[in-house]
N, C-alpha and C. Protein backbone atom coordinates (compact mmCIF):
# COMPACT_ATOMS: atom_id res chain seq x y z
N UNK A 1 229.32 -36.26 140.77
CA UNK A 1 229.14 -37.45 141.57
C UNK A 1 228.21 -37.12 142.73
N UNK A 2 227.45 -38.01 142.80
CA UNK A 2 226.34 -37.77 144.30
C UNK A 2 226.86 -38.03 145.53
N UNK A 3 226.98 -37.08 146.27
CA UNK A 3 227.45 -37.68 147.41
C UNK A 3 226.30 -38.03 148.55
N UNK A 4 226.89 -38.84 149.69
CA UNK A 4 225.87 -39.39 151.10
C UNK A 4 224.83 -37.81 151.39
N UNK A 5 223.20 -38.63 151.21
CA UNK A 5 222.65 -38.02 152.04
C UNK A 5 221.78 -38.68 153.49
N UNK A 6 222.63 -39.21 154.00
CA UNK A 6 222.19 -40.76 154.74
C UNK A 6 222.83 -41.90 155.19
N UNK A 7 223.52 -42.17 156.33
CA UNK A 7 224.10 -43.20 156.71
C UNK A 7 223.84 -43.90 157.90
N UNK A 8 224.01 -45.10 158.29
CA UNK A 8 223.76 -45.86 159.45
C UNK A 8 224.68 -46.30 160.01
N UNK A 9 224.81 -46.76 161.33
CA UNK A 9 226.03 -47.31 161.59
C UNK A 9 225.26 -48.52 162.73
N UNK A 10 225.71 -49.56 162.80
CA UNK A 10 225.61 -50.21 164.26
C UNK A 10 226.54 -50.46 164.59
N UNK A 11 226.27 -51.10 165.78
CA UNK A 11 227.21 -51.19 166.98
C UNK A 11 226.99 -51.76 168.00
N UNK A 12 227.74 -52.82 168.82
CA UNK A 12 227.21 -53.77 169.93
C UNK A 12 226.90 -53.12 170.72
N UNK A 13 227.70 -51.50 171.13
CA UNK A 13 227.70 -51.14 172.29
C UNK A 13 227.55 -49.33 172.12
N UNK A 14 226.22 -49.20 172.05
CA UNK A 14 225.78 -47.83 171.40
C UNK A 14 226.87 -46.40 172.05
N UNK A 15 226.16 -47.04 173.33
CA UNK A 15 226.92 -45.58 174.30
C UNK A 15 228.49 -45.31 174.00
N UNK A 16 229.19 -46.25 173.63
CA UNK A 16 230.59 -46.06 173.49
C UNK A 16 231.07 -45.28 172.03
N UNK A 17 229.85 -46.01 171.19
CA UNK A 17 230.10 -45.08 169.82
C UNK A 17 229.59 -43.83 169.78
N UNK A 18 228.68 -44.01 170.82
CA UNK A 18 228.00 -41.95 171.03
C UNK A 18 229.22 -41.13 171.71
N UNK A 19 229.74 -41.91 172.71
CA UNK A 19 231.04 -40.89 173.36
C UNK A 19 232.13 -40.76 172.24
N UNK A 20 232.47 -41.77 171.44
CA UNK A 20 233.58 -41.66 170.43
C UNK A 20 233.40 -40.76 170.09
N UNK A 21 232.69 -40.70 168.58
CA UNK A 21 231.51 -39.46 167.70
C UNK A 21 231.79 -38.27 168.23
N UNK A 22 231.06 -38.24 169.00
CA UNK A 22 231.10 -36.64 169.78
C UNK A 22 232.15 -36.11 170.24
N UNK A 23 233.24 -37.27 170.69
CA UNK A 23 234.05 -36.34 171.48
C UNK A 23 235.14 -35.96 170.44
N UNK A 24 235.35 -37.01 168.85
CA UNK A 24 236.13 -37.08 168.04
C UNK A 24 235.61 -35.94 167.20
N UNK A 25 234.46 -35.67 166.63
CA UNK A 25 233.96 -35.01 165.66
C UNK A 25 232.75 -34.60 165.52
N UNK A 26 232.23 -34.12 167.64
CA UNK A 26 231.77 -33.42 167.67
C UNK A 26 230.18 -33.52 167.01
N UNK A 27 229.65 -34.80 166.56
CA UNK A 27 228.24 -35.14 166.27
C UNK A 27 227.42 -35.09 167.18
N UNK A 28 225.98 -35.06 167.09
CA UNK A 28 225.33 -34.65 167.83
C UNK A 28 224.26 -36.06 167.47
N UNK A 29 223.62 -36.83 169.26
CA UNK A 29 222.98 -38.16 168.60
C UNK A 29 221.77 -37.45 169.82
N UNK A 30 220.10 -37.89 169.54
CA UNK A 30 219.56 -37.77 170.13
C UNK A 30 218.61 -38.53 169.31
N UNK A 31 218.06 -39.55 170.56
CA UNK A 31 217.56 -40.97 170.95
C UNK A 31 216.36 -40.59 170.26
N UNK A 32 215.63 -41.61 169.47
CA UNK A 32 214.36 -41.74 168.64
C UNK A 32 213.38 -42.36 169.50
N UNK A 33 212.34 -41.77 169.81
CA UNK A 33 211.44 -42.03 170.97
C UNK A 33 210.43 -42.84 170.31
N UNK A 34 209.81 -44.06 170.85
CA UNK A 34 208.65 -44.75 170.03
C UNK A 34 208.92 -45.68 168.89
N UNK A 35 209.91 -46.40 168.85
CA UNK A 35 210.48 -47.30 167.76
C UNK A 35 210.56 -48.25 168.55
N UNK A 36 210.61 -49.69 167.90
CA UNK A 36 210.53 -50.62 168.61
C UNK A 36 211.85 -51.55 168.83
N UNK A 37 213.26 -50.35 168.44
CA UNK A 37 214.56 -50.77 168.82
C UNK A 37 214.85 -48.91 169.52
N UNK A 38 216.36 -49.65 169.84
CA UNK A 38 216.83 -48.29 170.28
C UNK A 38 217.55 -47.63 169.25
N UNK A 39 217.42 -46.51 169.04
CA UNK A 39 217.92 -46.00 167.64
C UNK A 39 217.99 -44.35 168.39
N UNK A 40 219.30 -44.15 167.56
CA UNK A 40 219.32 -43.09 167.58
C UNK A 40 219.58 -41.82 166.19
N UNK A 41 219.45 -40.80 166.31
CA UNK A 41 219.57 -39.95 164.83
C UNK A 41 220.91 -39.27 165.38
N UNK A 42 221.73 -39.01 164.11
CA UNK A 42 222.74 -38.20 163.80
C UNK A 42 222.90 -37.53 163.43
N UNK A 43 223.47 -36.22 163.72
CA UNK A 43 223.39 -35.08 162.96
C UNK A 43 225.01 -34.55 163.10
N UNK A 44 225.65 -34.36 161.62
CA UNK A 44 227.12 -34.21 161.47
C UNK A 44 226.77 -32.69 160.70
N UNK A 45 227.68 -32.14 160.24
CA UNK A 45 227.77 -30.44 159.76
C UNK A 45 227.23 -30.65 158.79
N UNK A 46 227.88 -32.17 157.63
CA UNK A 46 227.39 -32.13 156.44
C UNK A 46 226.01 -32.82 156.48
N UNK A 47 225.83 -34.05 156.52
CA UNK A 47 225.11 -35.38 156.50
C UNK A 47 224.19 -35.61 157.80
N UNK A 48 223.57 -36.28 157.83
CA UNK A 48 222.36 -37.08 158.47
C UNK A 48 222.53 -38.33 158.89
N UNK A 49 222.27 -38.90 159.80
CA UNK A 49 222.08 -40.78 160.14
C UNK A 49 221.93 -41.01 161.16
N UNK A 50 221.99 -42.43 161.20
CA UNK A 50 221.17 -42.77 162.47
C UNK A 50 221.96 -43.91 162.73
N UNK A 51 221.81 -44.57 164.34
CA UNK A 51 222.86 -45.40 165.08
C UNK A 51 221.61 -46.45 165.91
N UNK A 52 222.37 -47.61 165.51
CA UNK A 52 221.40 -48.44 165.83
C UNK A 52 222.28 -49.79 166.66
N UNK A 53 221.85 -50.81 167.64
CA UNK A 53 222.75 -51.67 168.37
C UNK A 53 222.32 -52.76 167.27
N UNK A 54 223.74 -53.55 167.10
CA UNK A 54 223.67 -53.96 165.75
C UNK A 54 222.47 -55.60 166.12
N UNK A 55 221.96 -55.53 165.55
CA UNK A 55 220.96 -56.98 165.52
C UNK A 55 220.74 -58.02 165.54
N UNK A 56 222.56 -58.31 164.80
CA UNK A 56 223.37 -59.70 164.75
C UNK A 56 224.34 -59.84 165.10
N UNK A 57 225.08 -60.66 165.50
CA UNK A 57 226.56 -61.15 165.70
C UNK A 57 227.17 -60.72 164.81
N UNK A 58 228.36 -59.60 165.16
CA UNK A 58 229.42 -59.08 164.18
C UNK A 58 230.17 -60.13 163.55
N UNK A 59 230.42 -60.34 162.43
CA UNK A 59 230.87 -61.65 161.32
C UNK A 59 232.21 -61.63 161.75
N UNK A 60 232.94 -62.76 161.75
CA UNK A 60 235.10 -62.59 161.90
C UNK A 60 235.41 -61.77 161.16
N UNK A 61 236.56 -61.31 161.60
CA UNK A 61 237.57 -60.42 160.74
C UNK A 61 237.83 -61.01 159.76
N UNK A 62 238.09 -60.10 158.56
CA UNK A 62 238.19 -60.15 157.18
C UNK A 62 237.35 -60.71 156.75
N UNK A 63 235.67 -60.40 157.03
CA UNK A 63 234.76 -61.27 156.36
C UNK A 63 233.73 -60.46 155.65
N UNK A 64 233.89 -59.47 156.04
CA UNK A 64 232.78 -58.23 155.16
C UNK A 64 232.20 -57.95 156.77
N UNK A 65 231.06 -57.50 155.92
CA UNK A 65 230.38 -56.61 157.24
C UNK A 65 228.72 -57.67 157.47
N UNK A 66 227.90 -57.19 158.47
CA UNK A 66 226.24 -57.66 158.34
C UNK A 66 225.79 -56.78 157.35
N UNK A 67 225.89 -55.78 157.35
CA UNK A 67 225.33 -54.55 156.36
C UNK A 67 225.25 -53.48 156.38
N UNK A 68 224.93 -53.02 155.44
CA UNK A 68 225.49 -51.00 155.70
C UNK A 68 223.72 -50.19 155.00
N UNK A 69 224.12 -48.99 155.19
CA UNK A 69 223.27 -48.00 154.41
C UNK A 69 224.01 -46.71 154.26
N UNK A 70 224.02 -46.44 153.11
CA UNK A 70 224.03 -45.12 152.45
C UNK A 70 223.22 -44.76 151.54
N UNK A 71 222.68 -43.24 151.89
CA UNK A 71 221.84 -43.27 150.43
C UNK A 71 222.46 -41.91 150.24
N UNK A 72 222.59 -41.72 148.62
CA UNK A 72 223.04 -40.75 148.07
C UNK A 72 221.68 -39.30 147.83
N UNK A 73 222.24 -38.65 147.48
CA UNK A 73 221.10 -37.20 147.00
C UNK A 73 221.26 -37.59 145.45
């Protein structure tokens, strides 16, 4: 089975998911310079990704999500 080589996450409120992350499991985020959002890259022991402030209005509960990314190897 292939597993994640690649994931995204957003979030209304970036800085709070960078303190989570890190302080839970120790990821490491450093800010993507020259893009025309704020984005940042992730770097976990295994995997790769990047963190972005989400673009749209988070949908109600129990409704699915706006959207995701994973890409496999």
């Amino acid at each position: 089975m292939n597993s994640p080589a690649y994931f995204e996450i957003q979030a209304d409120d970036p800085d709070q998911v960078i303190d989570f992350y890190t302080a839970v499991f120790g990821w490491k985020f450093t800010k993507q310079i020259g893009l025309p959002i704020d984005y940042w890259r992730i770097e976990t022991e295994d995997i790769r990704g990047g963190l972005l402030k989400r673009p749209a209005t988070a949908p109600p509960r129990r409704s699915g999500t706006n959207a995701y990314d994973v890409r496999c190897k």
